[in-house]
PDB file of N, CA and C in Angstrom:
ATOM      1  N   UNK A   1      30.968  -9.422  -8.742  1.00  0.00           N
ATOM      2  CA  UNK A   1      32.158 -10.141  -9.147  1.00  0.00           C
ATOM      3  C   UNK A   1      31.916 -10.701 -10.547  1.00  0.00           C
ATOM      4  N   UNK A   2      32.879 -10.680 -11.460  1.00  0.00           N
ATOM      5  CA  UNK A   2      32.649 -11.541 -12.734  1.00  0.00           C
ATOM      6  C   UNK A   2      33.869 -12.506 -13.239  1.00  0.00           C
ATOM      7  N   UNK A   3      34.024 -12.881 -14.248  1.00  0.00           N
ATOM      8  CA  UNK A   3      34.793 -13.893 -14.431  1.00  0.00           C
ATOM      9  C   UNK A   3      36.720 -13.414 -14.087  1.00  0.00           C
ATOM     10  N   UNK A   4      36.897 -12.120 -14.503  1.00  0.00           N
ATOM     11  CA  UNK A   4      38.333 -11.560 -14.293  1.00  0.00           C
ATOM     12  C   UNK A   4      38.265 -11.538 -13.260  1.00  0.00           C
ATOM     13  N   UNK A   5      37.684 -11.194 -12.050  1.00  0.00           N
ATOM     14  CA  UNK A   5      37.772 -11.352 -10.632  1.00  0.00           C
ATOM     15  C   UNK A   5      38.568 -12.955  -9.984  1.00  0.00           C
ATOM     16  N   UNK A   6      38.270 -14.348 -10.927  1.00  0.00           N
ATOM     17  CA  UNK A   6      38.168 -15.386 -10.746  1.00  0.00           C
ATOM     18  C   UNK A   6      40.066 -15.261 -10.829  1.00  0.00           C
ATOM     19  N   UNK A   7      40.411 -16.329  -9.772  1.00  0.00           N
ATOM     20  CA  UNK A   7      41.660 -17.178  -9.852  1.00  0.00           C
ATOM     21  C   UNK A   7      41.692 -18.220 -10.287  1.00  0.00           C
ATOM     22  N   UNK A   8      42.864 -18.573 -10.827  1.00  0.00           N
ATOM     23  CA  UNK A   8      43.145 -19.847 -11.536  1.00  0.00           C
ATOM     24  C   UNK A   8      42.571 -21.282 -10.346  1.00  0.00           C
ATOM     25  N   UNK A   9      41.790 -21.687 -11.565  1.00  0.00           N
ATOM     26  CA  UNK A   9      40.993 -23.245 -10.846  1.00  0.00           C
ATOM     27  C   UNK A   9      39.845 -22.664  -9.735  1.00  0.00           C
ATOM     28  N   UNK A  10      39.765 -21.406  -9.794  1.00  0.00           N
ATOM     29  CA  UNK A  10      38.470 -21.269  -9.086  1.00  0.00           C
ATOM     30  C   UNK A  10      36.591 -21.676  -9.544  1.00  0.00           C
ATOM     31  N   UNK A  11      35.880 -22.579  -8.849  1.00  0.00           N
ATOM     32  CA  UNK A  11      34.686 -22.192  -9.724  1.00  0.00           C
ATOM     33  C   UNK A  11      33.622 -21.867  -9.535  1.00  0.00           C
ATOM     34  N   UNK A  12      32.573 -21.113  -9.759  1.00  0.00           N
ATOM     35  CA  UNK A  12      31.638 -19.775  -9.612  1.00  0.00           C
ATOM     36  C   UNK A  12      30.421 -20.232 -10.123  1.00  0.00           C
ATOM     37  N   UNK A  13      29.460 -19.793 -10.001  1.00  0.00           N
ATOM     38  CA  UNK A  13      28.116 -20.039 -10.777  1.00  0.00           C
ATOM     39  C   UNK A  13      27.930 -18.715 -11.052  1.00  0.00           C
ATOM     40  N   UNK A  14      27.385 -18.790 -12.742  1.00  0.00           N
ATOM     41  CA  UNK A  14      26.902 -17.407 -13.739  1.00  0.00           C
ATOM     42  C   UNK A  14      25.456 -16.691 -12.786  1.00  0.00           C
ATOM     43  N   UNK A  15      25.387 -15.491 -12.505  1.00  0.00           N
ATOM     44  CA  UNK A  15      24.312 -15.235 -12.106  1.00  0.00           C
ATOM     45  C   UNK A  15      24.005 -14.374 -13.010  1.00  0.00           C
ATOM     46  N   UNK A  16      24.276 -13.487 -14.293  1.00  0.00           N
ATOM     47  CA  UNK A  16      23.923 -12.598 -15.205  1.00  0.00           C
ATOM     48  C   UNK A  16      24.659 -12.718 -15.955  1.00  0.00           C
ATOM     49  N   UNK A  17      24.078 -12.121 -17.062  1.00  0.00           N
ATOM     50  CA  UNK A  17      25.018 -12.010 -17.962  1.00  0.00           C
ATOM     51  C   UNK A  17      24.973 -10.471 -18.740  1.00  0.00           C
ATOM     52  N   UNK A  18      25.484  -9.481 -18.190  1.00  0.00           N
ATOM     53  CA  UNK A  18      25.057  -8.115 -18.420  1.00  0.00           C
ATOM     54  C   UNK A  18      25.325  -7.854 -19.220  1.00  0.00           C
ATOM     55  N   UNK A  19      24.765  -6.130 -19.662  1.00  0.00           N
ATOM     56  CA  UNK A  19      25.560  -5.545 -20.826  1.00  0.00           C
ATOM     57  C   UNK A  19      25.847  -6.444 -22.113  1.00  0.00           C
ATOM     58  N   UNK A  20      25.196  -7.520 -22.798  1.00  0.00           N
ATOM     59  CA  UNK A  20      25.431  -7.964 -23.355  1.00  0.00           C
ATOM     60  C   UNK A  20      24.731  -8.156 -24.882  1.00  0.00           C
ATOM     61  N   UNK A  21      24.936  -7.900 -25.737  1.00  0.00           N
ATOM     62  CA  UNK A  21      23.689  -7.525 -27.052  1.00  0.00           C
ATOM     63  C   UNK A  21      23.055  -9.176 -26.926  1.00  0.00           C
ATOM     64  N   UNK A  22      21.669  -8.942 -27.738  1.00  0.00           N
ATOM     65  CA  UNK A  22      21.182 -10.023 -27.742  1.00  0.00           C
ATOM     66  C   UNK A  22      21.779 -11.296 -28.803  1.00  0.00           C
ATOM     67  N   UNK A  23      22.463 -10.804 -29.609  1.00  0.00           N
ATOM     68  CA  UNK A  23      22.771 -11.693 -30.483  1.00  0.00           C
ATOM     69  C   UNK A  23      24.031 -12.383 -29.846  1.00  0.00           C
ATOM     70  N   UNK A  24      25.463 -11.884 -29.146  1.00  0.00           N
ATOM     71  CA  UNK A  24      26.159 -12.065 -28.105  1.00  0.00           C
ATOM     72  C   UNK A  24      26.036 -12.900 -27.139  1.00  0.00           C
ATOM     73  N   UNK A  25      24.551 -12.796 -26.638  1.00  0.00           N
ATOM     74  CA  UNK A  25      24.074 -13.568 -25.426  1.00  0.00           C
ATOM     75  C   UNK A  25      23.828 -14.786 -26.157  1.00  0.00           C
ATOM     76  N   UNK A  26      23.092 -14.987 -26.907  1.00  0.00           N
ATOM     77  CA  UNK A  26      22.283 -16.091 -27.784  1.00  0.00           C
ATOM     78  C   UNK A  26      24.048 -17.233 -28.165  1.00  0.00           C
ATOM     79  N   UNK A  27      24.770 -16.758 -28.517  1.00  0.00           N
ATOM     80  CA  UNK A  27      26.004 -17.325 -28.980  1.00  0.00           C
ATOM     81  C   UNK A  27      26.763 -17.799 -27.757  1.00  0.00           C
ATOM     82  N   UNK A  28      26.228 -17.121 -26.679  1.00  0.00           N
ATOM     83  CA  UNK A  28      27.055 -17.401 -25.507  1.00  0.00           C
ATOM     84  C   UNK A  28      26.330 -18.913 -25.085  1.00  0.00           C
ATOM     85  N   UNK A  29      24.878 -18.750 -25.155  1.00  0.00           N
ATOM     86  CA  UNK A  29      24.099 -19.938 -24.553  1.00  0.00           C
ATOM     87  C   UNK A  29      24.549 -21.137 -25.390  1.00  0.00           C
ATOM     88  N   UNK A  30      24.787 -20.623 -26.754  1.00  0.00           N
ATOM     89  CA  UNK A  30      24.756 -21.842 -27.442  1.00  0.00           C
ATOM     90  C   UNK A  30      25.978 -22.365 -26.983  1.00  0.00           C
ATOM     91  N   UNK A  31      27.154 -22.059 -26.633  1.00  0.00           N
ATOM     92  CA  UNK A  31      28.180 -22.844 -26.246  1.00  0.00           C
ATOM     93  C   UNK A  31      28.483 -22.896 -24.667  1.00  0.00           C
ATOM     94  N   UNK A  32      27.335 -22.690 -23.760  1.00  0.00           N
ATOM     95  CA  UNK A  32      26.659 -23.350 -22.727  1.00  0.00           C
ATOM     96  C   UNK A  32      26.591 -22.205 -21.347  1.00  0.00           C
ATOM     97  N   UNK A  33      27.030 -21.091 -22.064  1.00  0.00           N
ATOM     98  CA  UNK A  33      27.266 -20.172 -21.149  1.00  0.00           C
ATOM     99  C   UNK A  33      25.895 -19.235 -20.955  1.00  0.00           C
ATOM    100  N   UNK A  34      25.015 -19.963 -19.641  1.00  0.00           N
ATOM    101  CA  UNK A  34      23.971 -19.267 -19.356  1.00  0.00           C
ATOM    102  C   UNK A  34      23.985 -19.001 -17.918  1.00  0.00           C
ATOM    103  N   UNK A  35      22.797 -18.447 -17.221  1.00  0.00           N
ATOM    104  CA  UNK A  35      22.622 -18.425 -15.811  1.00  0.00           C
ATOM    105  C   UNK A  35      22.597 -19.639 -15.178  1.00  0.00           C
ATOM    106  N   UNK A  36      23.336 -19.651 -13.888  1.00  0.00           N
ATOM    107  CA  UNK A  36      23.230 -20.520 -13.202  1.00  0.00           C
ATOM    108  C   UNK A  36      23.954 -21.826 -13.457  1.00  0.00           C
ATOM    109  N   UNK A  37      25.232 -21.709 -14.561  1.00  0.00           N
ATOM    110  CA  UNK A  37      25.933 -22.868 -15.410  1.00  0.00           C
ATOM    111  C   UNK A  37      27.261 -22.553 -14.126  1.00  0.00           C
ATOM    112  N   UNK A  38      27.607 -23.344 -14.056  1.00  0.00           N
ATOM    113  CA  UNK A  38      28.870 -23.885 -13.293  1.00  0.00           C
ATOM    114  C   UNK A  38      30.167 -23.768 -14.215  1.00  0.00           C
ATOM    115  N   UNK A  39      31.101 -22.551 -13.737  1.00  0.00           N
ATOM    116  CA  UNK A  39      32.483 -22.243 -14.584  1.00  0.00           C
ATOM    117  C   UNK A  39      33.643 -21.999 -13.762  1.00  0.00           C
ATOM    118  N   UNK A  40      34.428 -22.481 -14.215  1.00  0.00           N
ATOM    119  CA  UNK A  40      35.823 -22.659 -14.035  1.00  0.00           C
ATOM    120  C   UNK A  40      37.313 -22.155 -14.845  1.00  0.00           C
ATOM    121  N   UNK A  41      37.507 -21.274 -13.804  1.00  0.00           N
ATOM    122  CA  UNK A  41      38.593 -20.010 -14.443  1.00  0.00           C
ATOM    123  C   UNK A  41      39.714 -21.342 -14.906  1.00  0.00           C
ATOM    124  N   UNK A  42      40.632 -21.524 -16.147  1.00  0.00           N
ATOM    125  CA  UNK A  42      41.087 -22.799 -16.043  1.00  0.00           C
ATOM    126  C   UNK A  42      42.801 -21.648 -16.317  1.00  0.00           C
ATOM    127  N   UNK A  43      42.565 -20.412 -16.585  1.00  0.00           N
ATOM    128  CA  UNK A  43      44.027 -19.533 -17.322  1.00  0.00           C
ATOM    129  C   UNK A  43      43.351 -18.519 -17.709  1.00  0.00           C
ATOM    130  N   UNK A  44      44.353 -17.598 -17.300  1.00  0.00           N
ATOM    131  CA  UNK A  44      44.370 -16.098 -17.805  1.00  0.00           C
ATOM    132  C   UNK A  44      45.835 -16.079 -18.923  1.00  0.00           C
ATOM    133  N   UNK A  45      45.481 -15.995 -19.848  1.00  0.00           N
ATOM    134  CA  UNK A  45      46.311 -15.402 -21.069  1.00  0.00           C
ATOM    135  C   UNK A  45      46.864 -14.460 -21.713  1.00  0.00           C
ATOM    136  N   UNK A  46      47.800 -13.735 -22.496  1.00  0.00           N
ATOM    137  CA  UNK A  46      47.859 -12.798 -23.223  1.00  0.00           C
ATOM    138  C   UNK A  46      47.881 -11.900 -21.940  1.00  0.00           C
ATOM    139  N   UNK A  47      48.249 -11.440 -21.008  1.00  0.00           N
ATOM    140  CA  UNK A  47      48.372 -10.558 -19.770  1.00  0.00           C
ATOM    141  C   UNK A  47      47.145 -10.273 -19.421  1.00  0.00           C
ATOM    142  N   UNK A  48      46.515 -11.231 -19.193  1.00  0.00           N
ATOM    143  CA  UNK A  48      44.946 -11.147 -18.893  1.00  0.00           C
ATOM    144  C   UNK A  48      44.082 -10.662 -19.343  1.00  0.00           C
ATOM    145  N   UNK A  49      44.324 -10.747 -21.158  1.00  0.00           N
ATOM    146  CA  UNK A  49      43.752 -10.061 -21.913  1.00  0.00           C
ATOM    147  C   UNK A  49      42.712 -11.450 -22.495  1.00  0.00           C
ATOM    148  N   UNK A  50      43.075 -12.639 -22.528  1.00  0.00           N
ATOM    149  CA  UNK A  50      42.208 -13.491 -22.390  1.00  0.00           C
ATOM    150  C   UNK A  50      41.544 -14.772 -21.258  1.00  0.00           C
ATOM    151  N   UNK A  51      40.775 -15.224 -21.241  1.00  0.00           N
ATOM    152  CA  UNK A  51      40.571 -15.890 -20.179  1.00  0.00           C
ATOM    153  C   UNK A  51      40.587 -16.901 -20.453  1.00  0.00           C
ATOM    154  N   UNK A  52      40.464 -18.053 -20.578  1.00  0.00           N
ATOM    155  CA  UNK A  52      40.309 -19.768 -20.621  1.00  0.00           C
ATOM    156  C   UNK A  52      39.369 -20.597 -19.674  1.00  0.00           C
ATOM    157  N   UNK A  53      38.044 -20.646 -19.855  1.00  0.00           N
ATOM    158  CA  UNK A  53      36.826 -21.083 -19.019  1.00  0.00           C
ATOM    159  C   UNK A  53      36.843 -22.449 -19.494  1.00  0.00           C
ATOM    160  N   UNK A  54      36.175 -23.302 -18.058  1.00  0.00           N
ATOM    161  CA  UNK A  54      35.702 -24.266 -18.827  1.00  0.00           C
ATOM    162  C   UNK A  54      33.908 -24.424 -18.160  1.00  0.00           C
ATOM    163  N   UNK A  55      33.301 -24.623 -19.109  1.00  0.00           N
ATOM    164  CA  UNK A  55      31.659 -24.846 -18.974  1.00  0.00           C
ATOM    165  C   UNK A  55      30.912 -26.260 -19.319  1.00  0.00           C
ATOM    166  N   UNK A  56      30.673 -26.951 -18.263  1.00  0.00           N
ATOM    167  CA  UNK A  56      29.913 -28.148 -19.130  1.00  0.00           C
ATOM    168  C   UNK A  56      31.241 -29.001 -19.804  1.00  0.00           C
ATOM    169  N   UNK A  57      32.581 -29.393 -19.169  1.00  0.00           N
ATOM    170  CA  UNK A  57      33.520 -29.927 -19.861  1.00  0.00           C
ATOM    171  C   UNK A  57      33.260 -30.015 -21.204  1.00  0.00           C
ATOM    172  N   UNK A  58      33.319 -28.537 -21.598  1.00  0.00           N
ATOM    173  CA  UNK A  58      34.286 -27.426 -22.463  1.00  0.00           C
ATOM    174  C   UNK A  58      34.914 -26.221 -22.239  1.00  0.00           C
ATOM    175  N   UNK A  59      36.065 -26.269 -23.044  1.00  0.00           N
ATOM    176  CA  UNK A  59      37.106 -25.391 -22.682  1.00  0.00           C
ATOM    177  C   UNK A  59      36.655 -24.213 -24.122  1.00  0.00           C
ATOM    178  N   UNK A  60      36.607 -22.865 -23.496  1.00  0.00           N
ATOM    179  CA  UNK A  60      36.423 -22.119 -24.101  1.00  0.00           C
ATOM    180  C   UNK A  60      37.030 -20.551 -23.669  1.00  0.00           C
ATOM    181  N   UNK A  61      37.435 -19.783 -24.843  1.00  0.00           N
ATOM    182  CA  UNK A  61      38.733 -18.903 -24.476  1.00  0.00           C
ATOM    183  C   UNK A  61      37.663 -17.017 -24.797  1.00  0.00           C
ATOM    184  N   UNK A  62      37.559 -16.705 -23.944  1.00  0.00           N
ATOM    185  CA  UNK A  62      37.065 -15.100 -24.190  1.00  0.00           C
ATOM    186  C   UNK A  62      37.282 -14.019 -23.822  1.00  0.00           C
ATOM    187  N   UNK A  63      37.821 -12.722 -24.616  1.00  0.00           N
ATOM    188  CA  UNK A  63      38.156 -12.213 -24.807  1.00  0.00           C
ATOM    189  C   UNK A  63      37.881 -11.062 -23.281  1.00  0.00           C
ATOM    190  N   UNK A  64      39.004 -10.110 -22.104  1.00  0.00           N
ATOM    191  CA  UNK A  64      38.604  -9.521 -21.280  1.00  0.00           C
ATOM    192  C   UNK A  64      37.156  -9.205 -21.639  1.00  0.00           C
ATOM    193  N   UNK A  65      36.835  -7.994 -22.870  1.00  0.00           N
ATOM    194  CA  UNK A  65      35.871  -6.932 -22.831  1.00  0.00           C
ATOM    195  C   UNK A  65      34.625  -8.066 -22.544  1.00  0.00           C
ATOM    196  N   UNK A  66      34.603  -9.245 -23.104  1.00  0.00           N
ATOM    197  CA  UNK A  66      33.311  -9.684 -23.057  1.00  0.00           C
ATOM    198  C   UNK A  66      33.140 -10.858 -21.477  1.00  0.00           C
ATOM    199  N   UNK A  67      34.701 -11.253 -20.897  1.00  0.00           N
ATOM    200  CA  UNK A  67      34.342 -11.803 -19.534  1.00  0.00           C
ATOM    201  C   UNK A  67      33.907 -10.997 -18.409  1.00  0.00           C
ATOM    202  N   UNK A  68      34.031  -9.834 -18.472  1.00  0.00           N
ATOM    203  CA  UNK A  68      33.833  -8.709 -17.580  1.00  0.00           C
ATOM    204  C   UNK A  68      32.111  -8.480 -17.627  1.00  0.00           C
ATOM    205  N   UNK A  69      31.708  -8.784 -18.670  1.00  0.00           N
ATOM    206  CA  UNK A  69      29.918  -9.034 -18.427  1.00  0.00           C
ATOM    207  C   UNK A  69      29.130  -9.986 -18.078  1.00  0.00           C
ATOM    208  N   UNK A  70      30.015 -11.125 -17.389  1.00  0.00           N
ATOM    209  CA  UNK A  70      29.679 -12.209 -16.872  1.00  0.00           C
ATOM    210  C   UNK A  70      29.749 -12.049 -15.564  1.00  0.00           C
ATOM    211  N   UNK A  71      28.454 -12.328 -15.068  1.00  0.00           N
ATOM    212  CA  UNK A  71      28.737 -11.767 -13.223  1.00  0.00           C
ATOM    213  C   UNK A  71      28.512 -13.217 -12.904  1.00  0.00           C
ATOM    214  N   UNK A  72      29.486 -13.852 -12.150  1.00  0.00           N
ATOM    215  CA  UNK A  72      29.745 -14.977 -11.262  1.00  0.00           C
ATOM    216  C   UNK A  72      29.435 -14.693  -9.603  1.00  0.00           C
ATOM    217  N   UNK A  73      29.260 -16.005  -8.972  1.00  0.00           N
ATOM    218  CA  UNK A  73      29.184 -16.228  -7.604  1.00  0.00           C
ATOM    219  C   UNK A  73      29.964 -16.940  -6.907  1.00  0.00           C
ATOM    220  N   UNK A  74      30.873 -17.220  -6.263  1.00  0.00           N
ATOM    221  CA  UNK A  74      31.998 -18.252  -5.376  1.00  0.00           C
ATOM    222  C   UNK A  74      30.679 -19.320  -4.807  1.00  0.00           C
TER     223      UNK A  74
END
C-alpha cells in the first residue's frame, strides 16, 4: 500500500521509501518524510494528481509519480 491508496484523514506509518534516487530521498527526510514517520492523507488534488500530507504538523503537497514510492501501513 502507499500513500494514493490512503483516504482522506486516514493515517499510516512510512515503511519504505522505494524506487527513489538518493538525492530525492535525502530531500524527502529533510522535510520529515522518513521510515516509520506518522502521515496523514489531509486531500487529494488536481484529480489525484496531487496529494496533500501532513508529517510532523507539516503540511506538504507531492506530486502522484513521487507518492506512489512511499509504502505506508494502516
Amino acid at each position: 500500500m502507499n500513500i494514493t491508496d490512503l483516504k482522506r484523514e486516514d493515517i499510516a506509518q512510512i515503511v519504505s521509501l522505494k524506487n527513489t534516487d538518493k538525492r530525492f530521498m535525502e530531500r524527502l527526510m529533510d522535510l520529515g518524510i522518513y521510515e516509520s514517520a506518522k502521515v496523514t492523507l489531509l486531500n487529494k488534488l488536481a484529480y489525484s494528481n496531487l496529494y496533500l500530507i501532513e508529517v510532523d504538523d507539516i503540511e506538504i503537497c507531492l506530486r502522484k509519480e513521487d507518492a506512489v514510492n512511499i509504502e505506508v501501513r494502516k
